[in-house]
Each structure stands twice: as C-alpha cells, then as structure tokens.
N, C-alpha and C. Protein backbone atom coordinates (compact mmCIF):
# COMPACT_ATOMS: atom_id res chain seq x y z
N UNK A 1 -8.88 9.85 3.19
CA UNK A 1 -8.28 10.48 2.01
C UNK A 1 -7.10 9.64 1.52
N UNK A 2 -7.11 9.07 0.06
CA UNK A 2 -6.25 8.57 -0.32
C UNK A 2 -4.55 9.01 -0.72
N UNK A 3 -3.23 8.42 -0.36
CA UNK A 3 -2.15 9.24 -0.29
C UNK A 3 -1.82 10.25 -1.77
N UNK A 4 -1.28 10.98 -1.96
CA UNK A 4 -0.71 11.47 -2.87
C UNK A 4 0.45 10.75 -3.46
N UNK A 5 0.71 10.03 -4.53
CA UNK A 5 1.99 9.48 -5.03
C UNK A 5 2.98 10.87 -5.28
N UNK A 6 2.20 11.88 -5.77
CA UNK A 6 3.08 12.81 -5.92
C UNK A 6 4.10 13.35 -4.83
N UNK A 7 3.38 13.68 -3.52
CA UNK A 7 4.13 13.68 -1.98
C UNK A 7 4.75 12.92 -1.73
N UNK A 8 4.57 11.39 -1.92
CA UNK A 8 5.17 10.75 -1.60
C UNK A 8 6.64 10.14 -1.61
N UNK A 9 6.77 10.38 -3.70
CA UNK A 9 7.44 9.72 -4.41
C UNK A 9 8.50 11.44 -4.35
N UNK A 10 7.90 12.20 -4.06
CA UNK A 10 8.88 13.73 -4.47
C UNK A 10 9.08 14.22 -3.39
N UNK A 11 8.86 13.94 -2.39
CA UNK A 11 8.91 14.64 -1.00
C UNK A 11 9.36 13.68 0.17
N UNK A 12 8.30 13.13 0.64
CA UNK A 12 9.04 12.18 1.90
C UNK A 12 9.57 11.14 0.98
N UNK A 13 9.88 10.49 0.17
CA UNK A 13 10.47 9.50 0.00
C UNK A 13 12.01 10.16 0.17
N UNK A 14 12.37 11.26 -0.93
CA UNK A 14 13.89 11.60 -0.66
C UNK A 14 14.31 12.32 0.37
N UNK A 15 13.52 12.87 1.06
CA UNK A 15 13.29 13.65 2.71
C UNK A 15 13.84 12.75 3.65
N UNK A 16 13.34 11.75 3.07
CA UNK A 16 13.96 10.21 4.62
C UNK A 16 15.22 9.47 3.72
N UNK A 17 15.09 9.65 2.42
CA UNK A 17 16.18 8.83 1.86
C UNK A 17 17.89 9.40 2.67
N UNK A 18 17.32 11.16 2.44
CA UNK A 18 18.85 12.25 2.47
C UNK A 18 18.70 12.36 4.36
N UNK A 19 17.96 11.91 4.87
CA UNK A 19 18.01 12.04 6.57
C UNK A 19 18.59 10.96 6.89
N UNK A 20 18.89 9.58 6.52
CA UNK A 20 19.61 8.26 6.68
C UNK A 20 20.98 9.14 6.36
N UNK A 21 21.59 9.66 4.83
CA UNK A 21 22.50 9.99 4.93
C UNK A 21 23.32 10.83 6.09
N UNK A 22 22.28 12.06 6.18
CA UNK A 22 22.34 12.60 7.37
C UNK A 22 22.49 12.15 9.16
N UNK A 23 22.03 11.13 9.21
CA UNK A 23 22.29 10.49 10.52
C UNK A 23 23.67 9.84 10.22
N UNK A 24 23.83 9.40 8.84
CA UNK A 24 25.27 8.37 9.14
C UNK A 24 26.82 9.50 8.63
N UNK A 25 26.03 10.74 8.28
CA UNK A 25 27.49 12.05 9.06
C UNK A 25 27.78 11.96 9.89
N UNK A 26 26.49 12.25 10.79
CA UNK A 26 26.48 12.89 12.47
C UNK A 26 27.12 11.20 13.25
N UNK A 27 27.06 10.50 12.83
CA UNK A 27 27.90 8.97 13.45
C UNK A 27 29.26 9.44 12.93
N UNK A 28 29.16 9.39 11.84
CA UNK A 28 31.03 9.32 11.29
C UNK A 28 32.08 10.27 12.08
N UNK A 29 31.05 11.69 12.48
CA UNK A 29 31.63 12.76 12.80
C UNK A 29 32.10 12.39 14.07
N UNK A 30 31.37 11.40 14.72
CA UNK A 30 32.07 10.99 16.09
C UNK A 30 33.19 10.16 16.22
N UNK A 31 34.10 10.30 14.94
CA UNK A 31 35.05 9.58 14.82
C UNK A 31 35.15 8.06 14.81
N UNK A 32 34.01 7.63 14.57
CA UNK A 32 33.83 6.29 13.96
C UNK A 32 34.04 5.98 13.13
N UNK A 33 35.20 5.37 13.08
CA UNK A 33 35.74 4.84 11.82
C UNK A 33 35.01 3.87 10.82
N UNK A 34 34.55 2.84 11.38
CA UNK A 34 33.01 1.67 10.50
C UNK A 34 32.33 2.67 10.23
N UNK A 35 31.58 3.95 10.87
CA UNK A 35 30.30 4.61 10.35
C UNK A 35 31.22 5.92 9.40
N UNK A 36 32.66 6.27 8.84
CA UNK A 36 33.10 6.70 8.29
C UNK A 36 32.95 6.36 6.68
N UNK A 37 33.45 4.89 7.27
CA UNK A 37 33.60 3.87 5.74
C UNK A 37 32.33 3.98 5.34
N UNK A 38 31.21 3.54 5.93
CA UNK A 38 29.79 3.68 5.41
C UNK A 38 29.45 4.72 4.56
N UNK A 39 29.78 5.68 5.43
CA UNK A 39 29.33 7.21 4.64
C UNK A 39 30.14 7.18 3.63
N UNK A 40 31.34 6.75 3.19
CA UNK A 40 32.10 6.73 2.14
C UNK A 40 31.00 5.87 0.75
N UNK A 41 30.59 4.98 1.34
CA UNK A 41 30.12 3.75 0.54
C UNK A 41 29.17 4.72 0.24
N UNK A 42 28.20 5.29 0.51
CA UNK A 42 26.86 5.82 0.93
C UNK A 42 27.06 6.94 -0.38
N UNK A 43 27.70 7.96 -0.29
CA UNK A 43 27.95 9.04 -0.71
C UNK A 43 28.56 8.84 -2.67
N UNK A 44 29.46 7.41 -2.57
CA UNK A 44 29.87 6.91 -3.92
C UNK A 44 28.64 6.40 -4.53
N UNK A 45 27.37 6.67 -4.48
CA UNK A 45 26.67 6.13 -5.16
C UNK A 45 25.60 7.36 -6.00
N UNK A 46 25.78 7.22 -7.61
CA UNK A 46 25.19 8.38 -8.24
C UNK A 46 24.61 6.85 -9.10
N UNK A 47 23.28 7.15 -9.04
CA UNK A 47 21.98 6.70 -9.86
C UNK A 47 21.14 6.91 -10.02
N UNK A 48 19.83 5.88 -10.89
CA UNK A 48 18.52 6.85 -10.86
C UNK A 48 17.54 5.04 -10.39
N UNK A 49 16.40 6.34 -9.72
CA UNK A 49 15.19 4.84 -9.48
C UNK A 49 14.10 5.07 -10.39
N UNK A 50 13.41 4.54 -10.99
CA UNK A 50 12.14 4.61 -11.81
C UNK A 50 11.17 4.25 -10.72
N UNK A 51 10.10 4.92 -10.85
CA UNK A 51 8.92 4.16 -10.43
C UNK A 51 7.31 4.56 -10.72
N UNK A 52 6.90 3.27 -11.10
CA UNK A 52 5.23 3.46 -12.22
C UNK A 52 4.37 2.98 -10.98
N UNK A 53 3.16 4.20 -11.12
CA UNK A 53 2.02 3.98 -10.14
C UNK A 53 0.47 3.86 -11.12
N UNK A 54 0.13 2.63 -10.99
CA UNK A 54 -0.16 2.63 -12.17
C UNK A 54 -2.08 3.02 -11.59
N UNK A 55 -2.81 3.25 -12.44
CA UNK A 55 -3.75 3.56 -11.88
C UNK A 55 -4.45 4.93 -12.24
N UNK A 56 -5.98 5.51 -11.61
CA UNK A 56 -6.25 7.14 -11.72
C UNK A 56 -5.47 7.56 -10.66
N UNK A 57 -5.00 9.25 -10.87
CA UNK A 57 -4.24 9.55 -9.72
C UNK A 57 -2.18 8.81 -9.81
N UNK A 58 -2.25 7.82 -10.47
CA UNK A 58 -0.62 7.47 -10.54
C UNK A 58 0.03 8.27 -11.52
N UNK A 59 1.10 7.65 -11.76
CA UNK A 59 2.13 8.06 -12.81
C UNK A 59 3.63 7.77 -13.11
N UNK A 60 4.41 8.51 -13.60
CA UNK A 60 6.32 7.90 -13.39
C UNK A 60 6.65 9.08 -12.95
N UNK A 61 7.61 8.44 -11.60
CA UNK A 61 8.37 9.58 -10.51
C UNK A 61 9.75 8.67 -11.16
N UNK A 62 10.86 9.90 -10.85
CA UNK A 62 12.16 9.79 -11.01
C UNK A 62 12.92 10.32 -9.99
N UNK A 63 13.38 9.39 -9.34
CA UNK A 63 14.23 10.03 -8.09
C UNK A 63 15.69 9.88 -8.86
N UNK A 64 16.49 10.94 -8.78
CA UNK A 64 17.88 10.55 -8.54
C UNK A 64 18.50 10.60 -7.74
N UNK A 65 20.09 9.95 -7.82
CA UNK A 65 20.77 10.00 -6.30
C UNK A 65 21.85 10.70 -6.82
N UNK A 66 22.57 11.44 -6.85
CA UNK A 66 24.27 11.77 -6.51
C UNK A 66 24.75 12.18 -5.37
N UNK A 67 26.03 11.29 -5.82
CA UNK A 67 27.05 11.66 -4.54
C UNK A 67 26.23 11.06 -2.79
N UNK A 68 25.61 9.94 -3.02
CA UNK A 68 24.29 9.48 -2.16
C UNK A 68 23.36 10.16 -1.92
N UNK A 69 22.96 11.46 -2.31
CA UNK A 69 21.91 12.44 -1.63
C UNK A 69 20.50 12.68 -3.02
N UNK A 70 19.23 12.16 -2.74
CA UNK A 70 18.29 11.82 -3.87
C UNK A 70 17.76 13.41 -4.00
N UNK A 71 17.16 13.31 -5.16
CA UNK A 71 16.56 15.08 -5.31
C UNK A 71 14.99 14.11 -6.03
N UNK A 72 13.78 14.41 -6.49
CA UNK A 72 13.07 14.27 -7.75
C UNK A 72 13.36 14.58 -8.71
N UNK A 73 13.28 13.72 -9.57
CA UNK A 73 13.31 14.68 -11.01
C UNK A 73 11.84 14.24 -12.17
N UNK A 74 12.07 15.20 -13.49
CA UNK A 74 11.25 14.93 -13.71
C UNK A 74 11.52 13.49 -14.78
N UNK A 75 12.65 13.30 -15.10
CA UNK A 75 13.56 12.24 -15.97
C UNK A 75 14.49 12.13 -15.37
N UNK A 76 14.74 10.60 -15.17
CA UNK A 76 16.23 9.90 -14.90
C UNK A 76 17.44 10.08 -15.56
N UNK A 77 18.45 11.09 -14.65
CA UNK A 77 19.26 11.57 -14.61
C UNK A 77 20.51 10.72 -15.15
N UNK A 78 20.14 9.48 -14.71
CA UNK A 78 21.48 8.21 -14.72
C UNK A 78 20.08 6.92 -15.09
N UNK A 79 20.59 5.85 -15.98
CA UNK A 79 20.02 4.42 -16.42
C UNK A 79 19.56 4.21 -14.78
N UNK A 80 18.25 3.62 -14.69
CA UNK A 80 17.86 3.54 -13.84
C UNK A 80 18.08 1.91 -12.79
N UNK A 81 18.76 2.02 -11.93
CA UNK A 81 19.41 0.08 -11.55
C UNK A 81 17.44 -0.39 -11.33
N UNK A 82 16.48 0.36 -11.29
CA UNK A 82 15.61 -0.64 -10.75
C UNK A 82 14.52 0.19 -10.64
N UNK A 83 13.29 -0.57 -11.43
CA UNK A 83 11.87 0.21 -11.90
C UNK A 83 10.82 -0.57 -10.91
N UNK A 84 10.42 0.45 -10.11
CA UNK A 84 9.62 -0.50 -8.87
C UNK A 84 8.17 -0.16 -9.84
N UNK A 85 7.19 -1.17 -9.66
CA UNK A 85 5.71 -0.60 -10.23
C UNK A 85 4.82 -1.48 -9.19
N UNK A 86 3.82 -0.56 -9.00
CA UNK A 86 2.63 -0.81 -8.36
C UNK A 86 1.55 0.18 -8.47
N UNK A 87 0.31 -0.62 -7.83
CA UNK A 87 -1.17 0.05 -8.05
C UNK A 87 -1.08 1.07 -7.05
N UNK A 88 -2.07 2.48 -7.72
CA UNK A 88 -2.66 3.19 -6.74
C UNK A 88 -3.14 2.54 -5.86
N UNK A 89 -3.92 1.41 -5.89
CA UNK A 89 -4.41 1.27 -4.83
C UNK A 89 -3.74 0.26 -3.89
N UNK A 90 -2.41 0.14 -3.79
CA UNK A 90 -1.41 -0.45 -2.93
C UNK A 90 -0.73 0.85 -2.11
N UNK A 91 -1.09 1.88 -2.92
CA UNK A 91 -0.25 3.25 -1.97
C UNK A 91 -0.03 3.54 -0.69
N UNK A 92 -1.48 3.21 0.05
CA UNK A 92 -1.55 3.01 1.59
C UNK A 92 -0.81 2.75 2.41
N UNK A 93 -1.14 1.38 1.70
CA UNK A 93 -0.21 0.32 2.36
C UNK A 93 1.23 0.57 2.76
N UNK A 94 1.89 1.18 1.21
CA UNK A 94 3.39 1.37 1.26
C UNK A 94 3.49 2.08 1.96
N UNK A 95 2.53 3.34 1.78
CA UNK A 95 2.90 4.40 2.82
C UNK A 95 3.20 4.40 4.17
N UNK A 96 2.47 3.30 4.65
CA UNK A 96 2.17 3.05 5.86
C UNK A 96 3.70 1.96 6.15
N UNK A 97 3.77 1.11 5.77
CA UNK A 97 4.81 0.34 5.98
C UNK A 97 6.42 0.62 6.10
N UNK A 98 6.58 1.97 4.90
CA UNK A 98 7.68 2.56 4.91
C UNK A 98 8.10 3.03 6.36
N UNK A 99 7.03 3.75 7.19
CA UNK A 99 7.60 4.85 8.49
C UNK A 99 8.07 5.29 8.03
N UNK A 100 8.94 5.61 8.56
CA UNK A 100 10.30 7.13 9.05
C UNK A 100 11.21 6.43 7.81
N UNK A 101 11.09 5.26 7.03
CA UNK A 101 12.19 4.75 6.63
C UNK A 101 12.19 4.40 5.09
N UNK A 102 12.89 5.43 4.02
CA UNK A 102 12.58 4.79 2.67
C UNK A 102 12.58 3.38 2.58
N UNK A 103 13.58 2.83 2.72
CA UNK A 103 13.86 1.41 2.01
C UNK A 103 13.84 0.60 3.61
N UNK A 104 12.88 0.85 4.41
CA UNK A 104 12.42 0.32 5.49
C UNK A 104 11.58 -1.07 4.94
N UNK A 105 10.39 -0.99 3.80
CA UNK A 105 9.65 -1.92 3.61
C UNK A 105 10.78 -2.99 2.92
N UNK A 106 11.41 -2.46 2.08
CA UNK A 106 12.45 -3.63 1.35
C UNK A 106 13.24 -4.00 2.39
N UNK A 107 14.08 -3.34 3.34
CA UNK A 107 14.84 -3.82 4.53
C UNK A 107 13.81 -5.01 5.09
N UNK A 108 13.02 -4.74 5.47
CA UNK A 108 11.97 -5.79 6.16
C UNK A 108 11.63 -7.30 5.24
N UNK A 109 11.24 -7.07 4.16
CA UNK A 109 11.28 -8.50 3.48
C UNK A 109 12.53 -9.22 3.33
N UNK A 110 13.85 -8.64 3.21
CA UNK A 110 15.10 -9.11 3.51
C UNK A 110 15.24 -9.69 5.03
N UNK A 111 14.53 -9.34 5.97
CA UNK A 111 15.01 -9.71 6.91
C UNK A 111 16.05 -8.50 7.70
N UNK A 112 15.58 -7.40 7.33
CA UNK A 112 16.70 -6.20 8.28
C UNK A 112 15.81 -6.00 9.15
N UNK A 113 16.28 -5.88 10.06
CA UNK A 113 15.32 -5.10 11.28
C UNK A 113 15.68 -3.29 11.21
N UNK A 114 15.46 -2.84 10.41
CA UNK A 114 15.63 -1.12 10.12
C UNK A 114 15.59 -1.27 8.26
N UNK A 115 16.21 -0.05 7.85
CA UNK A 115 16.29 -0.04 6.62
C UNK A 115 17.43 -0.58 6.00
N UNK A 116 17.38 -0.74 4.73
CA UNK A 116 18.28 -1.17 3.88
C UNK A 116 18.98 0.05 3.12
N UNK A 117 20.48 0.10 3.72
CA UNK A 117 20.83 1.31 3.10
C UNK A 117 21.73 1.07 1.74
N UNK A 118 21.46 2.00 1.07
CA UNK A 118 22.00 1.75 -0.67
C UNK A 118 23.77 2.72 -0.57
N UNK A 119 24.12 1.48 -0.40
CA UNK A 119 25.59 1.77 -0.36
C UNK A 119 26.42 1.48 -1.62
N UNK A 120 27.40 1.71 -2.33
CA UNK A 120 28.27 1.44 -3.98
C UNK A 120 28.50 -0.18 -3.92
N UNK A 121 28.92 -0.45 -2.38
CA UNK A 121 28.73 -2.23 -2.70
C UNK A 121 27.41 -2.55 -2.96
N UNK A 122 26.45 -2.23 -2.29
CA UNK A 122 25.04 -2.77 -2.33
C UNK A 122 24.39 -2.43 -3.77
N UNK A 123 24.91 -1.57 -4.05
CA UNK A 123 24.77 -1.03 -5.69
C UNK A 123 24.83 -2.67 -6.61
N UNK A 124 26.60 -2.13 -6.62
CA UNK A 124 27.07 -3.31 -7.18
C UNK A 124 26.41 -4.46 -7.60
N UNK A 125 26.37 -5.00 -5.88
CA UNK A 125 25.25 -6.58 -6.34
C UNK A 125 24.29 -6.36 -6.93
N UNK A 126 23.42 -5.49 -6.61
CA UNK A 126 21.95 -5.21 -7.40
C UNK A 126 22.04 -4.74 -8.40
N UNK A 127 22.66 -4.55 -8.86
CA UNK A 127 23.25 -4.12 -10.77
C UNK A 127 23.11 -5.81 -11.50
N UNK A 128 23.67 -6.36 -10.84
CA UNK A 128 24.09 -7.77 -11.54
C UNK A 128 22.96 -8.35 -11.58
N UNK A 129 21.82 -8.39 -11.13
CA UNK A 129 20.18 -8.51 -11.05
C UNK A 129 19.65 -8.22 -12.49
N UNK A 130 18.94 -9.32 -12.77
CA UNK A 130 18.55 -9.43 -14.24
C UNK A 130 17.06 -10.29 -14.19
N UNK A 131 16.21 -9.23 -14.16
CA UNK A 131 14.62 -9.89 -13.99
C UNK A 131 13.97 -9.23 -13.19
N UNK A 132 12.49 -9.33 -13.48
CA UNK A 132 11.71 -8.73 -12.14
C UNK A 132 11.11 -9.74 -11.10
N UNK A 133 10.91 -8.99 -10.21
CA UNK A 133 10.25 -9.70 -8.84
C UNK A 133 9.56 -9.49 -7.84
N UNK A 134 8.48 -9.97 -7.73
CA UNK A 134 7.05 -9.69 -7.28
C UNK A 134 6.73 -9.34 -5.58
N UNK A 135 7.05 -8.40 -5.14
CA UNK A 135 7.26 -8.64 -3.32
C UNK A 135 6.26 -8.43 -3.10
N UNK A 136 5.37 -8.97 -2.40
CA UNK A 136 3.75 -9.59 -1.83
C UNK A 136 3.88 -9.98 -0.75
N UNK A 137 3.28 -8.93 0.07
CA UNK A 137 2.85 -8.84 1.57
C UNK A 137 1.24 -9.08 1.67
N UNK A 138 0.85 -9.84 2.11
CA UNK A 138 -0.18 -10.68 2.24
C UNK A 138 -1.34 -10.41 3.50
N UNK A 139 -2.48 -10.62 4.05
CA UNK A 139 -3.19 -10.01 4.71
C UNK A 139 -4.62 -8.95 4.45
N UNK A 140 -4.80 -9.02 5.51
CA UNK A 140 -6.21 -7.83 5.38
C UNK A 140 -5.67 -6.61 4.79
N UNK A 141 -4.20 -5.91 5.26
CA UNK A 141 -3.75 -4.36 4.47
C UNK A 141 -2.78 -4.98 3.93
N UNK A 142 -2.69 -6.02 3.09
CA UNK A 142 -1.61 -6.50 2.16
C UNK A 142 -1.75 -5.67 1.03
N UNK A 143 -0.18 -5.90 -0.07
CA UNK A 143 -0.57 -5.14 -1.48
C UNK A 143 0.88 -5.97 -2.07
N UNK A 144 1.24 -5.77 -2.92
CA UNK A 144 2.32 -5.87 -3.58
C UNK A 144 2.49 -4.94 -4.71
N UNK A 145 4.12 -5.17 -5.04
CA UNK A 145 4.64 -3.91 -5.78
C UNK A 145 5.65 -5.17 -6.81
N UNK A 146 6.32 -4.55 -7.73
CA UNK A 146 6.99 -5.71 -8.61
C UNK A 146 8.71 -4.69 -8.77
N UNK A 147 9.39 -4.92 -8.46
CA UNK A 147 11.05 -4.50 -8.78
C UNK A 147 11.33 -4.51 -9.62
N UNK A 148 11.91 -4.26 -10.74
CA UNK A 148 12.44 -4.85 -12.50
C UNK A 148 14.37 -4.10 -12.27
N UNK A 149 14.83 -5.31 -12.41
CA UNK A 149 16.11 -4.85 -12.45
C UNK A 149 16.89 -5.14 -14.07
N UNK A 150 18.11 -4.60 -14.52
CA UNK A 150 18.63 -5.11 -15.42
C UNK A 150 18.08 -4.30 -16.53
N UNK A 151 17.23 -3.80 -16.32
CA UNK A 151 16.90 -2.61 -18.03
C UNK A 151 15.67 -3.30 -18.88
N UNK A 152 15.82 -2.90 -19.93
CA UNK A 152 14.64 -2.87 -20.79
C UNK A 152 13.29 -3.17 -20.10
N UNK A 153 11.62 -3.39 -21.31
CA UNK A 153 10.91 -3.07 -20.40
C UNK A 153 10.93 -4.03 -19.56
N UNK A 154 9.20 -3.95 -18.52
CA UNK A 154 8.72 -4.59 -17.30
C UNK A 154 7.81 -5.57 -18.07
N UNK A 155 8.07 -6.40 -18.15
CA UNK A 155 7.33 -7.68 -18.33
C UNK A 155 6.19 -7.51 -17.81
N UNK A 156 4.85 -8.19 -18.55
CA UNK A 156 3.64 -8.85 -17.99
C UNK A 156 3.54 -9.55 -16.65
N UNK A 157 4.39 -10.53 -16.39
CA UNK A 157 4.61 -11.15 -15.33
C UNK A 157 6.05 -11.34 -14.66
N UNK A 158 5.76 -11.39 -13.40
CA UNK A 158 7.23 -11.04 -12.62
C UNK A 158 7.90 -12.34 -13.17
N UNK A 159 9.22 -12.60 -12.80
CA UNK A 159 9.93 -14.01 -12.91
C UNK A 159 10.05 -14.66 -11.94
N UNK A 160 9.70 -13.75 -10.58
CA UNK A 160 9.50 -14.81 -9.58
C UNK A 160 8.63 -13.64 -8.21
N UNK A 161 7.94 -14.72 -7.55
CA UNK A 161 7.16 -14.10 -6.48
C UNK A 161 7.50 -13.97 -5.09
N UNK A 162 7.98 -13.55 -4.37
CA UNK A 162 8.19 -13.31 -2.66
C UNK A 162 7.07 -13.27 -2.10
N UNK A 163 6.65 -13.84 -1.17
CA UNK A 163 5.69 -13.55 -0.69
C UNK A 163 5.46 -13.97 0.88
N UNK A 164 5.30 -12.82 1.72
CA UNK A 164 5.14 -13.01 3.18
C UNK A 164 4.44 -12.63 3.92
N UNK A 165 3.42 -13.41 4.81
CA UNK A 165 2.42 -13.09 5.38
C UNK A 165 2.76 -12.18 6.73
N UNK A 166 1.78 -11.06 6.60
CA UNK A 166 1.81 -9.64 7.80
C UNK A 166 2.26 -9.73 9.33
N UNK A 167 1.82 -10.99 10.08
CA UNK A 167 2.85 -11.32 10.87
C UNK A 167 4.47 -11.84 10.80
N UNK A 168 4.55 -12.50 9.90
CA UNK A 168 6.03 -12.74 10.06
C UNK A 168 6.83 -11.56 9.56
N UNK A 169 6.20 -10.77 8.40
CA UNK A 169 6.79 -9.51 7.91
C UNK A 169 7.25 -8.54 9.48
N UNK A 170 5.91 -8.48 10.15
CA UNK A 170 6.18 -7.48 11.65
C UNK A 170 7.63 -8.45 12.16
N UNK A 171 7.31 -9.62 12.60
CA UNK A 171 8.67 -10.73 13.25
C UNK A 171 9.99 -10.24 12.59
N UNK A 172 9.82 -9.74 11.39
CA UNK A 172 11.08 -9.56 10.18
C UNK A 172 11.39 -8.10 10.74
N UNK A 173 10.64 -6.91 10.33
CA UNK A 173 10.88 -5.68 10.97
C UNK A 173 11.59 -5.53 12.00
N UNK A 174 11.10 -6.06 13.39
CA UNK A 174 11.14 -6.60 14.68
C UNK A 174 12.80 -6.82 14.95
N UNK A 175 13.23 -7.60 14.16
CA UNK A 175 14.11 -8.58 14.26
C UNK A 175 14.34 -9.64 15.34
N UNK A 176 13.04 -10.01 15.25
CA UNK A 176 12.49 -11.33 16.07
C UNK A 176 12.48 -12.56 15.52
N UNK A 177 12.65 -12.70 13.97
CA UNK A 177 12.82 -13.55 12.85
C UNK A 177 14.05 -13.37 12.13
N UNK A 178 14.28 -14.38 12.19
CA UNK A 178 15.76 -14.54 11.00
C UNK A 178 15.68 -14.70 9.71
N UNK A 179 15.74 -14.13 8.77
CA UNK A 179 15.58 -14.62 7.51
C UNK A 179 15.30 -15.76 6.92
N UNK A 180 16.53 -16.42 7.63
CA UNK A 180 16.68 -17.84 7.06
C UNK A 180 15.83 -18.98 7.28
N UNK A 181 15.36 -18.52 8.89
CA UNK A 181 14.14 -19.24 9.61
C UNK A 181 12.86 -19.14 9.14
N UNK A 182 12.53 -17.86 8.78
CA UNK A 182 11.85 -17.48 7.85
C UNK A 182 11.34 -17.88 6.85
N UNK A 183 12.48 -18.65 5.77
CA UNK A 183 12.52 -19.39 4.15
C UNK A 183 11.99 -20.50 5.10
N UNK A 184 13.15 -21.14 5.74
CA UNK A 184 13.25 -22.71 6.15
C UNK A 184 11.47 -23.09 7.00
N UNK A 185 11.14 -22.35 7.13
CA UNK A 185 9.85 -22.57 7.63
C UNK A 185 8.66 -22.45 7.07
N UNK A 186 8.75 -21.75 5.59
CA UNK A 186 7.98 -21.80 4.32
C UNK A 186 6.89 -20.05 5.07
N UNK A 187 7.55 -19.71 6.20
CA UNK A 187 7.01 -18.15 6.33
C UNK A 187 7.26 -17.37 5.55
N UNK A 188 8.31 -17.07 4.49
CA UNK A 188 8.57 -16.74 3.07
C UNK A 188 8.12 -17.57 2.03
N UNK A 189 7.10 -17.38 1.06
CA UNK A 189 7.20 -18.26 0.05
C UNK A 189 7.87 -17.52 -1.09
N UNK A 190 8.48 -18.79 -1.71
CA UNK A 190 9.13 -18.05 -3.45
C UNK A 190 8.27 -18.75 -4.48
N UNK A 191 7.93 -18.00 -5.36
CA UNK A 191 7.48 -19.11 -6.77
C UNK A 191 8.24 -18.71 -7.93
N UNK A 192 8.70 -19.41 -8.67
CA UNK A 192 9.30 -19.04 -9.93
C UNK A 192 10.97 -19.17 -9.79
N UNK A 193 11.79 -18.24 -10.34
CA UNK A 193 12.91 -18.41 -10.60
C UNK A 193 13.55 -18.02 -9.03
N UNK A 194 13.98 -19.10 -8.40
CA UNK A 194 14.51 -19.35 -6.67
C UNK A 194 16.01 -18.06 -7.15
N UNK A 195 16.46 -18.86 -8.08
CA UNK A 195 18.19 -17.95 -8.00
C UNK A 195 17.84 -16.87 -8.02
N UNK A 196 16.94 -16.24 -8.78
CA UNK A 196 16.87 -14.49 -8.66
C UNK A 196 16.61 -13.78 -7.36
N UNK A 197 15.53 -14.72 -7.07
CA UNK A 197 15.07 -14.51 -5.23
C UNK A 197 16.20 -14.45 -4.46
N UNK A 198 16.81 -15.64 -4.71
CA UNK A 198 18.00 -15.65 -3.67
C UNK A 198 19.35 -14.46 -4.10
N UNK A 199 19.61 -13.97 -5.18
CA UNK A 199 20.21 -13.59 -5.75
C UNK A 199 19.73 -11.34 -4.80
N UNK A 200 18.67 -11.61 -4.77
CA UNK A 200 18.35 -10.37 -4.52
C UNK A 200 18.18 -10.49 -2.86
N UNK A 201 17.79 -11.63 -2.14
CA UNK A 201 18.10 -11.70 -1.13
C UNK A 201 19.48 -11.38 -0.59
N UNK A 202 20.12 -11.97 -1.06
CA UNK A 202 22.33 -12.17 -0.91
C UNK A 202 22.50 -10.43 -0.65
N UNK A 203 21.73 -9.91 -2.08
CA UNK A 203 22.45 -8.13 -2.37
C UNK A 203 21.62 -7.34 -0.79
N UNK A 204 20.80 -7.73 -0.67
CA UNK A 204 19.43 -6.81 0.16
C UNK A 204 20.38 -7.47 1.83
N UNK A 205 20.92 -8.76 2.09
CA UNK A 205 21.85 -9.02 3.19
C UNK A 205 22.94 -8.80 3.60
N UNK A 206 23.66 -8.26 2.19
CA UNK A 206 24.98 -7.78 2.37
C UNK A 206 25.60 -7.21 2.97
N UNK A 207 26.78 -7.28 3.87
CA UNK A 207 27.00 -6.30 4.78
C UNK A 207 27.14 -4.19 4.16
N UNK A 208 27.07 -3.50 5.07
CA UNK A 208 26.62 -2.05 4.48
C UNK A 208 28.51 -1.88 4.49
C-alpha cells in the first residue's frame, strides 16, 4: 500500500518535528545550559514550509512553525523560507528514510549523523539561499526531491544537483563518513551552481 502524503505531511511529519522540540525541554530542564540556549534558538523560530507532491494522490501541504512548535495548515501562515517538491512516487522512499526523524533525511545528506534541527541561526543562513536544489539519493530505493529557497516560483530545472549514492548516504547517517571526505572523494557529486551547494551545505553544518 502506497504512503499517504496526507499522513505524512499533516501528522507524523509535525508529530516528530514538535517531539525534537520536546526532547530538547526535557535536556534544558536538566539544567543544561548549551541544551537551554538551543531551546532558546529552537523556539525563536516562527515560519512556514511549502511542499508540492506532485502526482495522482499528491498535492500542497503547509506546515507552519511558531514559537518552534509546527501545526498543518491549510495556507502558509508566514512567506515560506523553502518549497520542497517531489513525486508521489518518491514518497516511500522519504518515508522510509526520514525514521523517527523529520529533517533526519536532510541531516544525512549534510553529513549529520541524526537530524538537522531548525534553529533562528540555522534559519538565518537558509534565508540567504537563493535558488533551487536537486537532492538525489541514488540506488535500487533511490528518489529525489528539489528544495527552492528565496521565493518566487520553482523553476523547470534545479540550479544545481546533489547527488549521493545509498551506501555512502547510510556511512553519512552512521556518522562513519565525514562530509568533507565524502565531497573530496567524489562520494557526493554536485552539478551546476557549486556556491549554492556549498552555500546550503555551510547552513545544513552550522553549529545548532
């Protein structure tokens, strides 16, 4: 049975988005001061995500965030920093790749070994992002999805391509691979505009 975008995009996606928040209370509360500041960062962030499933069965989901905590909606609440689009028939895949972790699959092509959490700095950089870009996971259950940052529409074609084959992606998850080892070894390929790549790499590495 093929996934529901609707479940996905309205339910577990902000279900695991607001449970990250939730784990990094229950840290702060232990008087951790670093996992304090986080939750500070975490919580300053009110935006909206777009995202087109394109396909029978797809459509446009609108998550918003305030105050860090996402709800669905049925329209973007706040200008949206970033319009992810992909095929129904990549859904699987994502589904599968995400786990327990919204921004687990994007953490992983960065090179995080967990998720990538959307903090007001991490905002920040990814605001300044101007173009779309093609992230392509490669393989027998490969798919890709395209990011569009910076506003107006989504272009025909991305401005530049990421692309990493299913073992080194697991090595990346893992954190058995280094990012950098990663590029330098052509286990990441880029095509097209390198600065944007790298540009969205820098924001997706940033400390939280």
């Amino acid at each position: 049975m093929n996934p529901d975008p609707r479940e996905f995009y309205q339910n577990r996606i902000p279900d695991q988005f607001n449970r990250s928040l939730d784990l990094q209370q229950e840290q702060a509360a232990k008087d951790d001061s670093e996992a304090l500041r986080i939750l500070e960062d975490m919580r300053a962030v009110s935006t909206s995500i777009l995202i087109r499933v394109e396909g029978d069965g797809g459509g446009r989901f609108a998550l918003d965030i305030d105050n860090g905590r996402m709800t669905a909606a049925p329209e973007c609440r706040h200008p949206a920093f970033v319009v992810i689009r992909h095929d129904q028939s990549a859904l699987a895949a994502l589904v599968r790749e995400s786990g327990d972790s919204a921004l687990g699959f994007l953490g992983g092509l960065a090179g995080l070994a967990g998720e990538m959490r959307l903090t007001q700095s991490r905002l920040s950089d990814l605001a300044d992002l101007e173009g779309s870009v093609c992230l392509e996971l490669t393989g027998d259950s490969g798919f890709s999805l395209v990011t569009h940052f910076g506003g107006g529409d989504l272009p025909d074609e991305p401005d530049c391509t990421i692309r990493v084959d299913d073992e080194a992606y697991r090595d990346l998850r893992a954190g058995a691979l280094p990012a950098q080892e990663a590029f330098m070894s052509g286990r990441i390929a880029i095509e097209g505009d390198m600065q944007l790549a790298m540009q969205l790499a820098l924001a997706a590495l940033s400390p939280d």
